[in-house]
Protein backbone atom coordinates (compact mmCIF):
# COMPACT_ATOMS: atom_id res chain seq x y z
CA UNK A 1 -23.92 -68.87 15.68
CA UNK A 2 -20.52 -70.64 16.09
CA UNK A 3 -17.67 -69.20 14.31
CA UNK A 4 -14.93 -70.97 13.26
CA UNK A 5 -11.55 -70.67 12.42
CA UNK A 6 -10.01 -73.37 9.90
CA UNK A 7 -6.31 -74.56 10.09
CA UNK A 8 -5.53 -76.78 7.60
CA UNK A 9 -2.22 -76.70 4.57
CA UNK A 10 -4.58 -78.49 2.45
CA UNK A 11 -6.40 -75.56 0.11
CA UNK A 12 -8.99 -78.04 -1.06
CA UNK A 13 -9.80 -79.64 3.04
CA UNK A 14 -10.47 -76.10 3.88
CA UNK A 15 -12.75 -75.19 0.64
CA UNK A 16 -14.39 -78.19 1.19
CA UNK A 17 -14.89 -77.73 4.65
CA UNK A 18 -16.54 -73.74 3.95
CA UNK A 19 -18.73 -75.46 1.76
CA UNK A 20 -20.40 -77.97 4.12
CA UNK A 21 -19.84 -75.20 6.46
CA UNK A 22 -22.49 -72.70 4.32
CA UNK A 23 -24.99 -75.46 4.45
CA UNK A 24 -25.31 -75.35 8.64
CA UNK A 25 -27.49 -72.62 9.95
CA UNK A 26 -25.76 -72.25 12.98
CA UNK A 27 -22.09 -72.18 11.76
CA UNK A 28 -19.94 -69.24 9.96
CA UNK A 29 -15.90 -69.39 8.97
CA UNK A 30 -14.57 -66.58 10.20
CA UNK A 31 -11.02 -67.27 8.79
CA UNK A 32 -8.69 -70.08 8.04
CA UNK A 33 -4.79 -70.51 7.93
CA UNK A 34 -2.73 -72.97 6.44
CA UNK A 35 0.05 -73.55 8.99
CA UNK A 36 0.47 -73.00 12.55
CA UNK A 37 2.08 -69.43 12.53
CA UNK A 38 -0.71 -68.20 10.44
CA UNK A 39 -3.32 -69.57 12.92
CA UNK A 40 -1.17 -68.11 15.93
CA UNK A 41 -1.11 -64.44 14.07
CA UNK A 42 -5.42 -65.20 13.45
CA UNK A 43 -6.12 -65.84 16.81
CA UNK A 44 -4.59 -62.20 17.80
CA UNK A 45 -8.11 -61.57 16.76
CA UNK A 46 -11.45 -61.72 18.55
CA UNK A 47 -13.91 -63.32 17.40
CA UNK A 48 -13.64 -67.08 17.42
CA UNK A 49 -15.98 -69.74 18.91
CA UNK A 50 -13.94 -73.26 18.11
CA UNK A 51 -10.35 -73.82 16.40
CA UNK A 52 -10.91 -76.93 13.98
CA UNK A 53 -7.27 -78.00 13.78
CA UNK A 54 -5.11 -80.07 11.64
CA UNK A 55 -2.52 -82.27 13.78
CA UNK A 56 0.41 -81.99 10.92
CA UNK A 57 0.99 -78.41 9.23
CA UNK A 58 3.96 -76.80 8.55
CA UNK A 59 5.85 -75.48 11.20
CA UNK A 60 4.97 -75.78 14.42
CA UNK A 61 1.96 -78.08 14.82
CA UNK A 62 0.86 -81.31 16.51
CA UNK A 63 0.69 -81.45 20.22
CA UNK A 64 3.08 -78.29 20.67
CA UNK A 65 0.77 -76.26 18.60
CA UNK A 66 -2.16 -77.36 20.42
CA UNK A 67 -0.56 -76.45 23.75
CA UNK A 68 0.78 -73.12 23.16
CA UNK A 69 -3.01 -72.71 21.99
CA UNK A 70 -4.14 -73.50 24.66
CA UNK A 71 -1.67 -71.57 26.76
CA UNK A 72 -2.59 -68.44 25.43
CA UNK A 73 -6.40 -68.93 24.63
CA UNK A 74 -7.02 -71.66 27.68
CA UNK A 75 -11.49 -70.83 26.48
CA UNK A 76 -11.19 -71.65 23.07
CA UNK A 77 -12.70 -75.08 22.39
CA UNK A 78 -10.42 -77.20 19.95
CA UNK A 79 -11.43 -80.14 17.75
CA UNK A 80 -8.89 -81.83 16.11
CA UNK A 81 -9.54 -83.27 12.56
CA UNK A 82 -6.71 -85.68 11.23
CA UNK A 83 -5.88 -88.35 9.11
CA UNK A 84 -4.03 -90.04 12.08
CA UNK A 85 -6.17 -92.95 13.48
CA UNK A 86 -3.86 -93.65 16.21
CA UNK A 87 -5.14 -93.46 19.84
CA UNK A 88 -1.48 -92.40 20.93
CA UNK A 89 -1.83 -88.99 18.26
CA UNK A 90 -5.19 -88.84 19.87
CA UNK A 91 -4.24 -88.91 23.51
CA UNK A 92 -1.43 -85.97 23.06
CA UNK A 93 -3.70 -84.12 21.35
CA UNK A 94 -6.34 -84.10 24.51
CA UNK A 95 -3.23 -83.86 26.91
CA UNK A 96 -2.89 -80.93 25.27
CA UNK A 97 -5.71 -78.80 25.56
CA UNK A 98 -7.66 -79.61 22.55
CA UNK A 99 -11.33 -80.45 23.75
CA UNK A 100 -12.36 -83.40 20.80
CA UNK A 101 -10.43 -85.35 17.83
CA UNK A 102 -11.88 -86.39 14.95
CA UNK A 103 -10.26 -88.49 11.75
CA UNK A 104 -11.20 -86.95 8.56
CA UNK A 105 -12.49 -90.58 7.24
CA UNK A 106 -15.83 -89.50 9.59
CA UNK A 107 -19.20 -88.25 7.87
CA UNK A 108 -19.85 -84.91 7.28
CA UNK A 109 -22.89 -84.97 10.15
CA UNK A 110 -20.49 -86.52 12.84
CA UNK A 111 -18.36 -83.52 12.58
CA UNK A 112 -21.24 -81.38 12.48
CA UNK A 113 -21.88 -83.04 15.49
CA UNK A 114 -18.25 -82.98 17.01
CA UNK A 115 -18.45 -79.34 16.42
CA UNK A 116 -21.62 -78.24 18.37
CA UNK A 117 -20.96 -80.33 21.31
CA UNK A 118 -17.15 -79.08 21.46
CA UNK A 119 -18.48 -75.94 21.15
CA UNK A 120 -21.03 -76.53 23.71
CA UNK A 121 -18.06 -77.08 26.31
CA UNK A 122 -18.33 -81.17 26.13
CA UNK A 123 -15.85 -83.67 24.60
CA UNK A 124 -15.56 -85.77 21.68
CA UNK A 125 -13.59 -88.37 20.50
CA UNK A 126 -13.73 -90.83 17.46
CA UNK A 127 -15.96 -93.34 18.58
CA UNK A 128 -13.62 -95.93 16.93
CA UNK A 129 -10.11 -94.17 18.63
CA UNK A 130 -12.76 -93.78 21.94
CA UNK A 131 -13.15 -98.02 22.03
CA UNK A 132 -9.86 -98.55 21.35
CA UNK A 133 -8.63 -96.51 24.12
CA UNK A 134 -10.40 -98.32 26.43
CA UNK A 135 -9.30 -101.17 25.33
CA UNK A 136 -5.89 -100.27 26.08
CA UNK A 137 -6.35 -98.62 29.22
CA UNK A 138 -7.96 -102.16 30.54
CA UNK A 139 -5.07 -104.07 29.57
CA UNK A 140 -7.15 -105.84 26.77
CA UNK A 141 -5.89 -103.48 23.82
CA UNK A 142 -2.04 -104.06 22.05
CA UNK A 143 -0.26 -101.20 22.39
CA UNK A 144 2.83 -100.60 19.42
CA UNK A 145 6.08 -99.97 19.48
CA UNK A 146 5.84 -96.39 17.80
CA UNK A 147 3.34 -95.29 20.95
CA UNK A 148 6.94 -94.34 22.20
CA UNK A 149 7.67 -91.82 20.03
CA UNK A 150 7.19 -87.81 20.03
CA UNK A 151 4.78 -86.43 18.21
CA UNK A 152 7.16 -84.95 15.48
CA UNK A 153 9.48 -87.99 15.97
CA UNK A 154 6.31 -90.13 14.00
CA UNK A 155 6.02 -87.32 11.57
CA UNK A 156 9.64 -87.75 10.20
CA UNK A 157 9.34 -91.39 10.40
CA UNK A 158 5.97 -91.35 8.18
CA UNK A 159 7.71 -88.90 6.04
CA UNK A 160 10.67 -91.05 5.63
CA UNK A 161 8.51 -93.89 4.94
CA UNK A 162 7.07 -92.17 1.97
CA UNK A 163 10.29 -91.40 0.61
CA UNK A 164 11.28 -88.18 1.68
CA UNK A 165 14.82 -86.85 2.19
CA UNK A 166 15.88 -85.26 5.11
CA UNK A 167 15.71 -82.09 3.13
CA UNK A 168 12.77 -82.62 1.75
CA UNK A 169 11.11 -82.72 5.29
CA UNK A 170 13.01 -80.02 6.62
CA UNK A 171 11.60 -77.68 3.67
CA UNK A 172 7.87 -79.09 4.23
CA UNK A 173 7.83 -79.16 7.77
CA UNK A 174 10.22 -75.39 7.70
CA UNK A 175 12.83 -76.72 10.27
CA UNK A 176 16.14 -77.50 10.30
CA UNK A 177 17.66 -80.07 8.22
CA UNK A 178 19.88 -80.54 11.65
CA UNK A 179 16.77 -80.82 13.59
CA UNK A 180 15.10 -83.26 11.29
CA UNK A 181 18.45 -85.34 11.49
CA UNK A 182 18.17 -85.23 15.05
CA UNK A 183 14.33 -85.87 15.25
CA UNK A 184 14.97 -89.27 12.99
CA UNK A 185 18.00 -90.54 14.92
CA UNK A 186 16.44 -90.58 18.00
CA UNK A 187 13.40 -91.82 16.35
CA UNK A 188 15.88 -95.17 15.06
CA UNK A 189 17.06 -95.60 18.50
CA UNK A 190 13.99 -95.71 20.26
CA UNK A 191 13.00 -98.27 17.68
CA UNK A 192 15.85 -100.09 16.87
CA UNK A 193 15.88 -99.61 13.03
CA UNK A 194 19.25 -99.74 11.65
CA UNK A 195 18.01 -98.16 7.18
CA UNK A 196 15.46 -96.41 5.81
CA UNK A 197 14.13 -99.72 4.64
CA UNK A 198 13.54 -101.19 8.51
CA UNK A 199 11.17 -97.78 8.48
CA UNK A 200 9.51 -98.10 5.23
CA UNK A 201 8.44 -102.06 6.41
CA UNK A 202 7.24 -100.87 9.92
CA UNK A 203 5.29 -98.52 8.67
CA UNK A 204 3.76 -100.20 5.64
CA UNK A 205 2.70 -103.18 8.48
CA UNK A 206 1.85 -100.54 10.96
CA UNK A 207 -0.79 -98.77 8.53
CA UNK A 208 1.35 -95.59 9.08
CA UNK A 209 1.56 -94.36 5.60
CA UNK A 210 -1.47 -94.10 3.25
């Protein structure tokens, strides 16, 4: 029996997710949080086979959540299931200590899949983020300009690109307004954008908002 632990903000990902879940045999939710100190306070617990992880919670999350995860619980297997289709998200999330990343466009068998072979000790990546990797890593593959960017540096810039204020993304992200200010101007430097519209076009060409 695997047991897992859900972290995900989204109430209806995680219901959803229990109920494919209590269709496997071999699987059981053994609890489920909905940001990243939650999941931090949870794993104080015994009792967990694999972390199934969303990259962008409240709070700490992303790469940073992943590591001090890992840091503290260097056995637990964790698979990564995100909207984010980008090999960069993909890559910190490995160099971090998860163990397999999975978008949550996938089938419900190819995470039932992801999750017995990450539990297994083996790794697994999105067979469509796994080509394109190696695409870039042989020179053939176009890397973009946002690659450059921190993990929470692309947050605020998708989050600004949907229309968000800087309050607004302090309040959903629970940080500082001054650290979200600080987060988005280095994010305009490293990319040259001068307005809020120069991020709202990048991103609507870059596929970065849905």
């Amino acid at each position: 029996m695997i047991r897992l632990l859900i972290a995900d903000d989204h109430t209806i990902m995680r219901e959803g997710l229990k109920r494919l879940f209590a269709l496997a045999s071999d699987l059981e939710v053994v609890g489920e949080a909905e940001n990243g100190a939650q999941l931090l306070d949870r794993l104080r617990q015994d009792g967990v086979d694999l972390l199934l992880l969303d990259m962008s919670m409240p709070g700490i999350s992303g790469e940073d959540l992943i590591a001090r995860v890992h840091a503290h619980h260097p056995a637990l297997p964790i698979l990564v299931l995100s909207m984010h289709n980008e090999t960069q998200i993909a890559q910190r999330a490995l160099r971090a200590g998860a163990r397999g990343y999975l978008t949550k466009d996938r089938d419900p068998e190819t995470l039932l899949a992801a999750i017995r072979r990450v539990a297994a000790g083996q790794r697994f990546i999105d067979p469509d983020l796994a080509e394109q990797m190696a695409l870039e890593a042989s020179g053939l593959g176009q890397r973009a300009d946002h690659e450059c960017l921190t993990d929470r540096e692309l947050q605020v810039l998708r989050l600004i690109a949907r229309g968000m204020s800087v309050n607004h993304i302090a309040d959903q992200l629970s940080i500082s307004n001054k650290t979200v200010s600080t987060h988005k101007a280095r994010m305009m430097e490293k990319m040259g954008f001068t307005s809020n519209a120069d991020i709202v076009r990048y991103a609507m060409v870059h596929h970065l908002i849905d």
